[in-house]
C-alpha atoms as a PDB file:
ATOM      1  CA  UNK A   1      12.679  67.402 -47.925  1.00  0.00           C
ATOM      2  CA  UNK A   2       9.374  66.828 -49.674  1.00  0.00           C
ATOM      3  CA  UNK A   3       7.418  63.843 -49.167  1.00  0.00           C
ATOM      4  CA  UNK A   4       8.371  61.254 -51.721  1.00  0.00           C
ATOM      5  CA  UNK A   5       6.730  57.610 -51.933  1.00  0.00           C
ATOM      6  CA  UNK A   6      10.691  56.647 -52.575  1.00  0.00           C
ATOM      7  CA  UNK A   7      14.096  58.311 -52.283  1.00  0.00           C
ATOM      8  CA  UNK A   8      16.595  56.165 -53.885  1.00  0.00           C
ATOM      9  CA  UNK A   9      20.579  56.347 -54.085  1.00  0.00           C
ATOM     10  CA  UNK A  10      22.070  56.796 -57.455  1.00  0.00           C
ATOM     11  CA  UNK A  11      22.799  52.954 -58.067  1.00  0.00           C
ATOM     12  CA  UNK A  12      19.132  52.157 -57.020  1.00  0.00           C
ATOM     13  CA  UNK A  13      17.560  54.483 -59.447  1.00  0.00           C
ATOM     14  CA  UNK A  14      19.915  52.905 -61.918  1.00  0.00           C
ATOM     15  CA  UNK A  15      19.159  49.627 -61.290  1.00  0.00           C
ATOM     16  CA  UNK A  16      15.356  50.272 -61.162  1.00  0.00           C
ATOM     17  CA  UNK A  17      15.375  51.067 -64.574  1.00  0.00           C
ATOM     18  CA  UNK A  18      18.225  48.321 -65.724  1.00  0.00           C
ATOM     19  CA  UNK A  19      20.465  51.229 -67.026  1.00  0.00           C
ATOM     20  CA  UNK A  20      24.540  52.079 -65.437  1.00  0.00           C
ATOM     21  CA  UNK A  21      25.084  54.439 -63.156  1.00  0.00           C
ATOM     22  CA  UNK A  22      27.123  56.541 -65.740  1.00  0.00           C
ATOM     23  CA  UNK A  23      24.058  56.538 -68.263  1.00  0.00           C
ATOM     24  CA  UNK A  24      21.520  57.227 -65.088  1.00  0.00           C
ATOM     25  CA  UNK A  25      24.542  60.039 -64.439  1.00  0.00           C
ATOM     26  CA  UNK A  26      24.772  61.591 -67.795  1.00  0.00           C
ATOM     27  CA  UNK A  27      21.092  61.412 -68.466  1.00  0.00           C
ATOM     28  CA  UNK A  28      20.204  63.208 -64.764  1.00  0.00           C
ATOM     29  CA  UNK A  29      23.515  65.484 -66.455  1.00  0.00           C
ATOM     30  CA  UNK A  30      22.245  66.231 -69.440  1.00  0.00           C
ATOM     31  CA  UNK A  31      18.794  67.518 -67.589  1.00  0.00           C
ATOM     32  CA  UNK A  32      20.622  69.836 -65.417  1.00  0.00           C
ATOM     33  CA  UNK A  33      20.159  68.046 -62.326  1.00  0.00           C
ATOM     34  CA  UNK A  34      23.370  66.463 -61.716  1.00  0.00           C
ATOM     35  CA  UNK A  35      27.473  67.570 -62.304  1.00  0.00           C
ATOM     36  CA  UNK A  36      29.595  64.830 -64.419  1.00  0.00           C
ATOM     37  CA  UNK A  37      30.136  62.974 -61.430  1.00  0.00           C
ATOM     38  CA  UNK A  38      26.852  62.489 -60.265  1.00  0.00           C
ATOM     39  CA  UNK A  39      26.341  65.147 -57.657  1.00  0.00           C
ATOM     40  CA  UNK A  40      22.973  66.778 -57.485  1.00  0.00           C
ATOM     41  CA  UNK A  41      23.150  70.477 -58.731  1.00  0.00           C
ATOM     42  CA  UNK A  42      21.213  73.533 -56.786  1.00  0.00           C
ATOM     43  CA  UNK A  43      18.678  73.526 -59.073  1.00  0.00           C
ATOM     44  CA  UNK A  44      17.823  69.818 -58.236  1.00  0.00           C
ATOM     45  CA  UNK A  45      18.026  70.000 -54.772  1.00  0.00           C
ATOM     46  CA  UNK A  46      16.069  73.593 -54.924  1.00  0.00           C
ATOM     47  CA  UNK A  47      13.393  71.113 -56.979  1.00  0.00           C
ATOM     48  CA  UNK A  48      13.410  68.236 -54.644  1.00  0.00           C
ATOM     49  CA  UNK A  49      14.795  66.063 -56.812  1.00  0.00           C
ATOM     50  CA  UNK A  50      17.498  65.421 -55.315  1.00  0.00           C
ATOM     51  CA  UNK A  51      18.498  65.768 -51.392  1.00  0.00           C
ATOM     52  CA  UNK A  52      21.975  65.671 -49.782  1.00  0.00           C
ATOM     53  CA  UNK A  53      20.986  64.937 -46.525  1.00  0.00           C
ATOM     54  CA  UNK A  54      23.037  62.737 -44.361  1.00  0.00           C
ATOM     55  CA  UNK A  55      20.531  59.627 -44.126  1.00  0.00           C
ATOM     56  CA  UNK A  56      20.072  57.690 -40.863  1.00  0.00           C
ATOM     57  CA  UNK A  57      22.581  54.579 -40.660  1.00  0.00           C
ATOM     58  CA  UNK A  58      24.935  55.751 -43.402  1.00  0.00           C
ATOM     59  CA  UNK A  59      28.166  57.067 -42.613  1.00  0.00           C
ATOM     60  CA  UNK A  60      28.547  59.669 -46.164  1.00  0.00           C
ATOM     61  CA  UNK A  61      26.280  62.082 -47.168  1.00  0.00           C
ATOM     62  CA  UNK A  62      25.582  60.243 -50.313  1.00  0.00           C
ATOM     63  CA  UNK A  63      22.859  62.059 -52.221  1.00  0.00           C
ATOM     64  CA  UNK A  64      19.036  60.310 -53.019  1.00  0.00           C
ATOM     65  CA  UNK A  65      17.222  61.074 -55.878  1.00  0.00           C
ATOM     66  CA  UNK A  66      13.235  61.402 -55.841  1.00  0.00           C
ATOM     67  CA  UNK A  67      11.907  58.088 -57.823  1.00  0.00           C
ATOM     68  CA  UNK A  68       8.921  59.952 -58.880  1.00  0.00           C
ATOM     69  CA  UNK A  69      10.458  63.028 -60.405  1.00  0.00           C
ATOM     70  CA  UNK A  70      13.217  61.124 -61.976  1.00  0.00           C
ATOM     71  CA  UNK A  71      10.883  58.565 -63.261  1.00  0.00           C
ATOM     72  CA  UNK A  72       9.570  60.987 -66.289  1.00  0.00           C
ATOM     73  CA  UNK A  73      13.006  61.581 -66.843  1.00  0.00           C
ATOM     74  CA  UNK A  74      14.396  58.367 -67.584  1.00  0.00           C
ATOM     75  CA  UNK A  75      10.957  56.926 -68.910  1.00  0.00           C
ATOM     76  CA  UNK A  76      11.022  59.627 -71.524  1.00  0.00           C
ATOM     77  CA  UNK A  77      14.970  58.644 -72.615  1.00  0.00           C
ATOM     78  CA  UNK A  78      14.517  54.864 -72.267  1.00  0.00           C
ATOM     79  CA  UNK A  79      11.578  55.503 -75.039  1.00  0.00           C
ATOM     80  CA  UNK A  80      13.855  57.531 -77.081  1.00  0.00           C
ATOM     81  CA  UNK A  81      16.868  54.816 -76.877  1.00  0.00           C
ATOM     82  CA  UNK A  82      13.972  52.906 -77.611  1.00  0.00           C
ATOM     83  CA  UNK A  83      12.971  54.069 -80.876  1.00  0.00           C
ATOM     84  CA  UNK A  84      16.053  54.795 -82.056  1.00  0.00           C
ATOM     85  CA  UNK A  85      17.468  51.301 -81.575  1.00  0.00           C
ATOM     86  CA  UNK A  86      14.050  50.243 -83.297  1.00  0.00           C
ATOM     87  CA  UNK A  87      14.550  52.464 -86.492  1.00  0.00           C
ATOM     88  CA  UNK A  88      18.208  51.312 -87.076  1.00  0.00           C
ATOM     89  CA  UNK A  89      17.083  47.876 -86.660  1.00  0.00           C
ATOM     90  CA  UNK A  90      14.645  49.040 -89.361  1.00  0.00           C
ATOM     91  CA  UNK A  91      16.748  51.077 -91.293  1.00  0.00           C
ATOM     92  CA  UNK A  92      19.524  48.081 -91.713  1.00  0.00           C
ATOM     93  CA  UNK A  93      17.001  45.823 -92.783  1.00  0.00           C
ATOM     94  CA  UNK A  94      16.510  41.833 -92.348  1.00  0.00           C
ATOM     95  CA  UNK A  95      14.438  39.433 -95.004  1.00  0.00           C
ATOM     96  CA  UNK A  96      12.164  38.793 -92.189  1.00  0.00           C
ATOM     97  CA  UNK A  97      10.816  42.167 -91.133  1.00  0.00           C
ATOM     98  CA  UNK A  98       8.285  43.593 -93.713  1.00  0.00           C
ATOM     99  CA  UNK A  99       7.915  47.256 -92.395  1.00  0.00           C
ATOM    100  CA  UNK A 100      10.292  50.086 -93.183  1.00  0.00           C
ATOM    101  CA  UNK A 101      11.970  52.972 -90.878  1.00  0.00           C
ATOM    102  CA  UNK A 102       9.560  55.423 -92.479  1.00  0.00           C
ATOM    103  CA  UNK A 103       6.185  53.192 -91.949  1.00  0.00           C
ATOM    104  CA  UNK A 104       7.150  52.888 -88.251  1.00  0.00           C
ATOM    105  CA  UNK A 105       8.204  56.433 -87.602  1.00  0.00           C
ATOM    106  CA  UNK A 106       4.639  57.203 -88.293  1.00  0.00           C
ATOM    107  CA  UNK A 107       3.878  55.982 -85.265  1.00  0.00           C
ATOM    108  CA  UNK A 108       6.477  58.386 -83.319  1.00  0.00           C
ATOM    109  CA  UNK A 109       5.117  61.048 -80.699  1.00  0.00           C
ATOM    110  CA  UNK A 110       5.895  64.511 -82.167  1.00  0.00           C
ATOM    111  CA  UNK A 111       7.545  65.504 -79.254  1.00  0.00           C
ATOM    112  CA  UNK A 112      10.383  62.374 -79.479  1.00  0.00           C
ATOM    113  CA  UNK A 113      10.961  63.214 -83.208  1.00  0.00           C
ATOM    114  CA  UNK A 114      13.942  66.033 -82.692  1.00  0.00           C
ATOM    115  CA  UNK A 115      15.821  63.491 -79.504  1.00  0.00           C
ATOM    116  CA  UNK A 116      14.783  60.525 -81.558  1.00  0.00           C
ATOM    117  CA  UNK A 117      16.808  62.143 -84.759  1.00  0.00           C
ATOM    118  CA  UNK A 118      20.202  63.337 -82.540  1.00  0.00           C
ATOM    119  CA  UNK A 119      20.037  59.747 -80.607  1.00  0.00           C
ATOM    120  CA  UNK A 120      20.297  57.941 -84.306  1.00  0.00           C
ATOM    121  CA  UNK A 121      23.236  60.742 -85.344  1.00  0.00           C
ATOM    122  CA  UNK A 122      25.153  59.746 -81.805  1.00  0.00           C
ATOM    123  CA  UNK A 123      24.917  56.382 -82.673  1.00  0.00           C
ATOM    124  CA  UNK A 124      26.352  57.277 -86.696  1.00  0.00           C
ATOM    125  CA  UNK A 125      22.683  56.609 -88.679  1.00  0.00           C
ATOM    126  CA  UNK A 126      23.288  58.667 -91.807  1.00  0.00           C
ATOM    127  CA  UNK A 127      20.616  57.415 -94.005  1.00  0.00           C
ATOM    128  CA  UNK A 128      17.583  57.747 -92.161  1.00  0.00           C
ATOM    129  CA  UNK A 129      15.932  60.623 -90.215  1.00  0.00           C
ATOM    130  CA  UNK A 130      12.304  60.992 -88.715  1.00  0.00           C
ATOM    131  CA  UNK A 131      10.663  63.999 -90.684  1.00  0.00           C
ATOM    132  CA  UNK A 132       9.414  66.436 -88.794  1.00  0.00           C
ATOM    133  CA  UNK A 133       5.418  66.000 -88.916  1.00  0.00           C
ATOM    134  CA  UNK A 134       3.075  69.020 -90.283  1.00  0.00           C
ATOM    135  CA  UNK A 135       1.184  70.445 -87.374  1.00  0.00           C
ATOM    136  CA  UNK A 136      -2.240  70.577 -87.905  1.00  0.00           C
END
């Protein structure tokens, strides 16, 4: 195992960042590091993400996740939930906001735009998309 500041169970990674243990699941999931259930795959263990160790005092073999690999993970899709539940807000309007979807989507990292755009199709936005910035 590699050293790690913090190796967390699956409910105290959740909780750490205030999200389920099914979204920490299917976002770890949708990365490649976990199976639907929430067991590490190779490739996570063979990145020290995750480690299936038995840990001292514990009677199951209950995998633990790195905290500081999984962090950019689940940093990077709070800040996409993020936006996206920003630019609906936007996008359905209220007589006290005086800024637009588009205005604010200026402000959108290029790199968010394409996760940004499928996380406001999941949630059934039809009118608004971010456009896809010109590189310079």
């Amino acid at each position: 195992m590699a050293p790690c500041s913090t190796w967390l169970t699956l409910s105290d990674l959740s909780h750490l960042y205030g999200i389920s243990p099914i979204h920490c699941i299917a976002t770890l999931h949708k990365h490649g590091w976990s199976d639907p259930n929430g067991h590490p795959t190779q490739s996570a263990i063979k990145a020290d993400v995750a480690n299936t160790a038995q840990k001292p005092n514990k009677s199951s073999d209950q995998a633990i996740w790195n905290s500081e690999l999984c962090k950019q993970l689940l940093d990077k899709t709070i800040e996409i939930q993020q936006w996206a539940t920003l630019l609906e807000a936007l996008e359905e309007g209220s007589p006290s906001i005086n800024t637009t979807a588009e205005e604010m989507a200026t402000d959108l990292p290029c790199n968010l735009i394409q996760e940004v755009n499928d996380q406001l199709a999941q949630r059934g936005v039809t009118s608004f998309r971010v456009p896809a910035k010109l590189v310079a």
